[in-house]
N, C-alpha and C. Protein backbone atom coordinates (compact mmCIF):
# COMPACT_ATOMS: atom_id res chain seq x y z
N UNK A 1 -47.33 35.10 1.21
CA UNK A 1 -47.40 36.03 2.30
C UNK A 1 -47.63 35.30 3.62
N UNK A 2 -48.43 34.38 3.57
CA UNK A 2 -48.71 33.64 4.86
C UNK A 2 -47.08 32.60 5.52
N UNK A 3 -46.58 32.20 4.29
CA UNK A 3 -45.30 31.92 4.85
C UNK A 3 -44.49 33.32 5.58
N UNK A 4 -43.98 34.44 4.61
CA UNK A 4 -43.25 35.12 5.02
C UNK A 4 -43.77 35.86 6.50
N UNK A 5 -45.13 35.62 6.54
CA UNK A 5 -45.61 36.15 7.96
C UNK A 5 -45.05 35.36 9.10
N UNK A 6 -45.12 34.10 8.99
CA UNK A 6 -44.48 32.97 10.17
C UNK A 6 -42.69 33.11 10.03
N UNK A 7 -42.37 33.69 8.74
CA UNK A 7 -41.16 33.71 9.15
C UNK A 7 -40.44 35.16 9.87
N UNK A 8 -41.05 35.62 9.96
CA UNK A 8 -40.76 37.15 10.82
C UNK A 8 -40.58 36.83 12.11
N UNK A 9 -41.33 35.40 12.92
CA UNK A 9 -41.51 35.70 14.06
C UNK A 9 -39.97 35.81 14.66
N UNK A 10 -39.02 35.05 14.45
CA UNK A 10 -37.48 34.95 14.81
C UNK A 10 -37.05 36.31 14.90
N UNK A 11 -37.66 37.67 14.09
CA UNK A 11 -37.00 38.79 13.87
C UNK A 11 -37.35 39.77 14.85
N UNK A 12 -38.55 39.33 15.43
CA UNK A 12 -39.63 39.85 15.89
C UNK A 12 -38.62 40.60 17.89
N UNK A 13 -38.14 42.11 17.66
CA UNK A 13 -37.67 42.32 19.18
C UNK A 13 -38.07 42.86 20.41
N UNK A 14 -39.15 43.12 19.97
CA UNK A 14 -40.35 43.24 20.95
C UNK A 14 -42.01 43.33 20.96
N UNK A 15 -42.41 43.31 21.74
CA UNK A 15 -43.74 42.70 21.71
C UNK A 15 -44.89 43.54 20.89
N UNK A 16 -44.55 44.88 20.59
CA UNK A 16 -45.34 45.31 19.14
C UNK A 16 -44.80 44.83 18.26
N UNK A 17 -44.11 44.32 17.68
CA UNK A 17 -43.19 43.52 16.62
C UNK A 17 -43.79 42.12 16.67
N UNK A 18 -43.68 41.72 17.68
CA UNK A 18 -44.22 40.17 17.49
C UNK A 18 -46.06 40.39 17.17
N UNK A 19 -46.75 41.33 17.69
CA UNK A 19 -47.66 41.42 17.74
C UNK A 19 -48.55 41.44 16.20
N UNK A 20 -47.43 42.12 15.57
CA UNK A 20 -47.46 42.58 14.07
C UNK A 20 -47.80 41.17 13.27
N UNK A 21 -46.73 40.11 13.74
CA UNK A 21 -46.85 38.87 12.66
C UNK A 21 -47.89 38.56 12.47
N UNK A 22 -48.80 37.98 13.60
CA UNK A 22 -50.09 37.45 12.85
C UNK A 22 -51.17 38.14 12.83
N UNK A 23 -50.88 39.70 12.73
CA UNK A 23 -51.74 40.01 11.98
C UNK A 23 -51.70 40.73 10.39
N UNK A 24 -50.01 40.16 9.98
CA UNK A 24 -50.02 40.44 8.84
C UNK A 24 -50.44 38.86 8.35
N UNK A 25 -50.18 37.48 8.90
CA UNK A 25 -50.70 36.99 9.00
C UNK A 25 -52.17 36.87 8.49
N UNK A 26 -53.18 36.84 9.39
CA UNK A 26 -54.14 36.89 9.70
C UNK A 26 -54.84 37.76 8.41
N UNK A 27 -54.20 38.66 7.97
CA UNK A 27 -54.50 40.06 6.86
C UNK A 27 -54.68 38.97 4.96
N UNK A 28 -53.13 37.99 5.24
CA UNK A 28 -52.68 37.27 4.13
C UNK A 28 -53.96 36.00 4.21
N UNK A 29 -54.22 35.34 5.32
CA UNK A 29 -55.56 34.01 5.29
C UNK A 29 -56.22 34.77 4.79
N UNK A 30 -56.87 36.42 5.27
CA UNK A 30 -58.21 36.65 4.64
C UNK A 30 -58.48 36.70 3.67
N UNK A 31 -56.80 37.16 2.51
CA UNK A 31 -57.00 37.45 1.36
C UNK A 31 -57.37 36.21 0.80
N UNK A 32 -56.50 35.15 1.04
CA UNK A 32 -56.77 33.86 0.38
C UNK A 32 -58.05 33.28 0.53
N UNK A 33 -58.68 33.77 1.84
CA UNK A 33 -60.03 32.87 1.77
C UNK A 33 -60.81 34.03 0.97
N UNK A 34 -60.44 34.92 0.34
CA UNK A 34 -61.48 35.88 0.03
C UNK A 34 -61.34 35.71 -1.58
N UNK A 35 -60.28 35.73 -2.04
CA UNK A 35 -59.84 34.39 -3.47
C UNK A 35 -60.59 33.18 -3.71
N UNK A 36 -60.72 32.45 -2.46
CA UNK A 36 -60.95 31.48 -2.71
C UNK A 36 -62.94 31.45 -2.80
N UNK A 37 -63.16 31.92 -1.88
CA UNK A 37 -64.81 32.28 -1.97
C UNK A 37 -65.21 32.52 -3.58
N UNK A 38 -64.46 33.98 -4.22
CA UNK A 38 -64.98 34.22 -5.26
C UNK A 38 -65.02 33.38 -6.42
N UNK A 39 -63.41 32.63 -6.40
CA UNK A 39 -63.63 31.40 -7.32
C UNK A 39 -64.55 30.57 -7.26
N UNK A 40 -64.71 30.57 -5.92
CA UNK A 40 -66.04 29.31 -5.66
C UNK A 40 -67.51 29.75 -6.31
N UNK A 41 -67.66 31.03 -6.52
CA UNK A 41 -69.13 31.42 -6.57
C UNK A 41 -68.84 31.24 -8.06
N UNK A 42 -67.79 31.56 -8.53
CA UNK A 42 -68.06 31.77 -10.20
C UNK A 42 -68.26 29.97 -10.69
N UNK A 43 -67.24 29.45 -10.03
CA UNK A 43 -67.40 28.07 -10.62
C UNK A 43 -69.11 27.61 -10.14
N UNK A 44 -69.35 27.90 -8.79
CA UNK A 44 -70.94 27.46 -8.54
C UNK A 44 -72.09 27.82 -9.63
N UNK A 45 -72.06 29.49 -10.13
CA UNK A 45 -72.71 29.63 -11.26
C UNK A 45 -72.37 29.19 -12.16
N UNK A 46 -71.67 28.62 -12.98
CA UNK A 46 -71.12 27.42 -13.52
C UNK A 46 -71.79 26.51 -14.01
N UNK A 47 -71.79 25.96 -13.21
CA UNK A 47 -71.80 24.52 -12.57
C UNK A 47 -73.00 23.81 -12.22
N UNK A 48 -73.84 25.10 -11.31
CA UNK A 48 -75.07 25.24 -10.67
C UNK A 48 -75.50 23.98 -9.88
N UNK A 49 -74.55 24.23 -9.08
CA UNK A 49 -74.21 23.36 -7.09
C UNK A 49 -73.23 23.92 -6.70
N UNK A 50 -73.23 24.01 -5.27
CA UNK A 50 -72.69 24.60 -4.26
C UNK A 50 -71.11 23.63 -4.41
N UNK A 51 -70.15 24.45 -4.22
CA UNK A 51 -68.66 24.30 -4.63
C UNK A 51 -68.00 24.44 -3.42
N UNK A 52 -68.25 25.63 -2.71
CA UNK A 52 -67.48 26.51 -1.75
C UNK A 52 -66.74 25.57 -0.80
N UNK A 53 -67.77 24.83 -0.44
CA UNK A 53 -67.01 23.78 0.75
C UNK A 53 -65.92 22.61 0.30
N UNK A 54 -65.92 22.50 -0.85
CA UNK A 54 -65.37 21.52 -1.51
C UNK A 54 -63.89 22.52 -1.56
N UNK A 55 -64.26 23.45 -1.59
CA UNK A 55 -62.73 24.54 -2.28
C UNK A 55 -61.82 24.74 -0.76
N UNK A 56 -63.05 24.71 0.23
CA UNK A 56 -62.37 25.31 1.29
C UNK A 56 -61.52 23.65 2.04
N UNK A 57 -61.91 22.57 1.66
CA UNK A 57 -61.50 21.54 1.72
C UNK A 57 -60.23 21.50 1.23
N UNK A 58 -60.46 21.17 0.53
CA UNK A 58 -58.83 21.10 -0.42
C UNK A 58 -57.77 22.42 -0.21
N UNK A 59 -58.27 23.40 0.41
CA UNK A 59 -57.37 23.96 1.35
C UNK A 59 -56.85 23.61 2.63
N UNK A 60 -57.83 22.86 2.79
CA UNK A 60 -57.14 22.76 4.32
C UNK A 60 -56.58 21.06 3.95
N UNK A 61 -57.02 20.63 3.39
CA UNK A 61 -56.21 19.09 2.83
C UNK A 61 -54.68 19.67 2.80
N UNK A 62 -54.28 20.89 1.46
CA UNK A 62 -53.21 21.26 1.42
C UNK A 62 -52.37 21.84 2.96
N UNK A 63 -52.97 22.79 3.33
CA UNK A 63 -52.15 22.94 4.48
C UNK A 63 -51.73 21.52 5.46
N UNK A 64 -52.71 20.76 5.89
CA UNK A 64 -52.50 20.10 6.41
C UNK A 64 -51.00 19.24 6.46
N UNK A 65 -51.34 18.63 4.78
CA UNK A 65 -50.09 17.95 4.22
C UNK A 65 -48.63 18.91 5.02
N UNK A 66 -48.79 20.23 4.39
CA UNK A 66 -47.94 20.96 4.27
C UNK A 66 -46.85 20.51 5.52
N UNK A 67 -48.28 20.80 6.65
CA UNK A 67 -47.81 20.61 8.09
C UNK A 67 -47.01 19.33 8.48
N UNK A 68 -47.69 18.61 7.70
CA UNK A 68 -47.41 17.43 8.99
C UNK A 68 -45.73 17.05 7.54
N UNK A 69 -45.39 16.85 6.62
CA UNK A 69 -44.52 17.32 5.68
C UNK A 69 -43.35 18.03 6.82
N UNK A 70 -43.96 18.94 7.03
CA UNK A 70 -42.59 19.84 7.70
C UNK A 70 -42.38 18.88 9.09
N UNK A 71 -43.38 18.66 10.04
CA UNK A 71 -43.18 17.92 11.34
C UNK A 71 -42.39 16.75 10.98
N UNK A 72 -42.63 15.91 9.88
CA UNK A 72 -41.99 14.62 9.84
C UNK A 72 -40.24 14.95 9.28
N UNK A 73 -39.97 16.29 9.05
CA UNK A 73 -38.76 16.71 8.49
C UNK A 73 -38.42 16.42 6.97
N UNK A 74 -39.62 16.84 6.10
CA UNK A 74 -39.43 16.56 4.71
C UNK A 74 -38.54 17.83 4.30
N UNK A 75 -37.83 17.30 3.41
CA UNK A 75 -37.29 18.52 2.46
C UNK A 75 -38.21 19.38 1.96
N UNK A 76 -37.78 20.58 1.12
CA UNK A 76 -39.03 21.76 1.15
C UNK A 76 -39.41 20.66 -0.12
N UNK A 77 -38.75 20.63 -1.38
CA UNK A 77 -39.00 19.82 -2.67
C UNK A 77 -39.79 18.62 -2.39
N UNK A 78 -39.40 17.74 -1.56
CA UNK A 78 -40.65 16.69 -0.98
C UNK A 78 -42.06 17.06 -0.55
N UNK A 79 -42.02 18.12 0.35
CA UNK A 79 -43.13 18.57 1.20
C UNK A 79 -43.75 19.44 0.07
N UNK A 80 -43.67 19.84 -1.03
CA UNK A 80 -44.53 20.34 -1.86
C UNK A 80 -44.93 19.48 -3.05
N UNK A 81 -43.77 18.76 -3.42
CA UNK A 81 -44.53 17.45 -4.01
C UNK A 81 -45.89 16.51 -3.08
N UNK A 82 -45.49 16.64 -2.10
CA UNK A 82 -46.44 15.64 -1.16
C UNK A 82 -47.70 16.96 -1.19
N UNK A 83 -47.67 17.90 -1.26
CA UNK A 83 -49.14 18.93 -0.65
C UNK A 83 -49.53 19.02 -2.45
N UNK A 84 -48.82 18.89 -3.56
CA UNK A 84 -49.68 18.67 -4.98
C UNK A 84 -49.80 17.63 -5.21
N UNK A 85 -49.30 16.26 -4.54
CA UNK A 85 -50.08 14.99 -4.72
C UNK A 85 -51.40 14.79 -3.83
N UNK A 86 -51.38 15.78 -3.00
CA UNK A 86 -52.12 15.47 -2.35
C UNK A 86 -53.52 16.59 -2.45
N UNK A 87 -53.54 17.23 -3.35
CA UNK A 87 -54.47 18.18 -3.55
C UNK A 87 -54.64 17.63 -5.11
N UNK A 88 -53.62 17.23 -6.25
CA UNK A 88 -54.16 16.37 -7.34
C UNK A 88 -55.49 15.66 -6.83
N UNK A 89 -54.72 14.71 -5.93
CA UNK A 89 -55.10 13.13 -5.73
C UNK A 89 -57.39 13.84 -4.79
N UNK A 90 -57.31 14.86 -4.28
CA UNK A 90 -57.89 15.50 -3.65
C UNK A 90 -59.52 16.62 -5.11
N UNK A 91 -58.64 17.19 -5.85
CA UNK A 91 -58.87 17.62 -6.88
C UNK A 91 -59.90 16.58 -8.32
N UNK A 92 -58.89 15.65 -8.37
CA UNK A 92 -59.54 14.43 -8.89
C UNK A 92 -61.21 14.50 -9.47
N UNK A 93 -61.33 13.70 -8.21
CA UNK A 93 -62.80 13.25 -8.07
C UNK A 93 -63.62 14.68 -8.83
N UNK A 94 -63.37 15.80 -8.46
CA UNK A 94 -64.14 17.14 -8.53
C UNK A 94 -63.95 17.63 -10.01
N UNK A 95 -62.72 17.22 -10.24
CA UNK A 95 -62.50 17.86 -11.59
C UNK A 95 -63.44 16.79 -12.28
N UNK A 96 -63.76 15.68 -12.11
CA UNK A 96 -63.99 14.41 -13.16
C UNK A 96 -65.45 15.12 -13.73
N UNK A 97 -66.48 15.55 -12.01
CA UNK A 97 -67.66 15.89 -12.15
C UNK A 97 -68.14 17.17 -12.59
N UNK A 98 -67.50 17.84 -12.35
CA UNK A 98 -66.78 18.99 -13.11
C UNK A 98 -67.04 19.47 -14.25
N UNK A 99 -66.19 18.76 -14.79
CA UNK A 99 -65.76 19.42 -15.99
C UNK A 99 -66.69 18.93 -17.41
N UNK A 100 -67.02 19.43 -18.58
CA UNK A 100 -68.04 19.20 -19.70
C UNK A 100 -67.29 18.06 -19.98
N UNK A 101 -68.84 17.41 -20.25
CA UNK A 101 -68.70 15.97 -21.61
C UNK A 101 -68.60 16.69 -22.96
N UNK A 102 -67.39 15.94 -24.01
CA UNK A 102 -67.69 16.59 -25.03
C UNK A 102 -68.02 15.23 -25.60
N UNK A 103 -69.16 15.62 -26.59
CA UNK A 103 -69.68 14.61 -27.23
C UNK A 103 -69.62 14.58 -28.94
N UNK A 104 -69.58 13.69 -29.77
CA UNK A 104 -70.08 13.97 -30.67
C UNK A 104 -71.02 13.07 -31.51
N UNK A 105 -71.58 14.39 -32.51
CA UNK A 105 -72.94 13.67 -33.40
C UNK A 105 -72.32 13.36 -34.96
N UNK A 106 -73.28 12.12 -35.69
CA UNK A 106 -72.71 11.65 -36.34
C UNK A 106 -72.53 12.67 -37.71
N UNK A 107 -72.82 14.25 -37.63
CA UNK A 107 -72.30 14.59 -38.72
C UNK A 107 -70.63 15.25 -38.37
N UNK A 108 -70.22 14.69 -37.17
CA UNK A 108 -69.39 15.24 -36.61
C UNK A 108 -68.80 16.71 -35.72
N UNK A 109 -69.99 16.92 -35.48
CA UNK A 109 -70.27 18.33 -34.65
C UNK A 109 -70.25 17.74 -33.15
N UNK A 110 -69.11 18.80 -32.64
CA UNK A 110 -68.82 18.66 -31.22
C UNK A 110 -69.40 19.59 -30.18
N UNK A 111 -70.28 19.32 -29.09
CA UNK A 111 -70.92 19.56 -28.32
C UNK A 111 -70.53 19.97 -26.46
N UNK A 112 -70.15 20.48 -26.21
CA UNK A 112 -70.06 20.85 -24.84
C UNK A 112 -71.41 20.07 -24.13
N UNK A 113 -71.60 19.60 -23.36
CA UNK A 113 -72.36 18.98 -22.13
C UNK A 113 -72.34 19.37 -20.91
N UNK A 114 -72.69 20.68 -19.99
CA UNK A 114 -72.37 20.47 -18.98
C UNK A 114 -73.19 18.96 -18.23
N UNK A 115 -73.11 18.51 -17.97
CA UNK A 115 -73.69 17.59 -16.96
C UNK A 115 -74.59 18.39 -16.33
């Protein structure tokens, strides 16, 4: 939605029309940051440490890419390979700390760990 909002503006023939884009716009960020919050709280209870900023990071890591991808004139197939290498490569570190140790004991019983 946040794409198809920027792409209206070309259609856009007068100034309640243009006015419209970003705030369908603006309507589509909230949803996503409002996605993104809740994932954050569930993984925080989780987890039990603060996540949120880490989530809202790697959003804006992704856009970023996205951006500067399109400025340098990447193909769309490049410029989204480059914004999931770059949210992998971003992701990483978080998932490592993240995610359960599984362990096991020597009668062979496997154990979840959160850290």
């Amino acid at each position: 939605m946040l794409c198809l909002a920027l792409g209206l503006v070309p259609t856009a023939h007068s100034a309640w029309s243009l006015m419209a884009v970003p705030l369908l716009h603006g309507a589509a960020d909230g949803c996503t940051s409002v996605a993104m919050n809740a994932q954050a709280v569930s993984v925080q209870q989780w987890y039990g440490r603060a996540v949120l900023n880490s989530m809202h990071a790697i959003h804006s890591v992704g856009a970023l890419t996205g951006g500067l991808s399109t400025l340098v004139g990447l193909p769309t197939a490049l410029g989204l390979l480059a914004v999931a290498a770059a949210t992998i490569a971003g992701l990483a570190p978080v998932t490592c700390s993240v995610a359960p140790v599984r362990t096991q004991d020597r009668q062979g019983f496997v154990a979840d760990d959160a850290r």
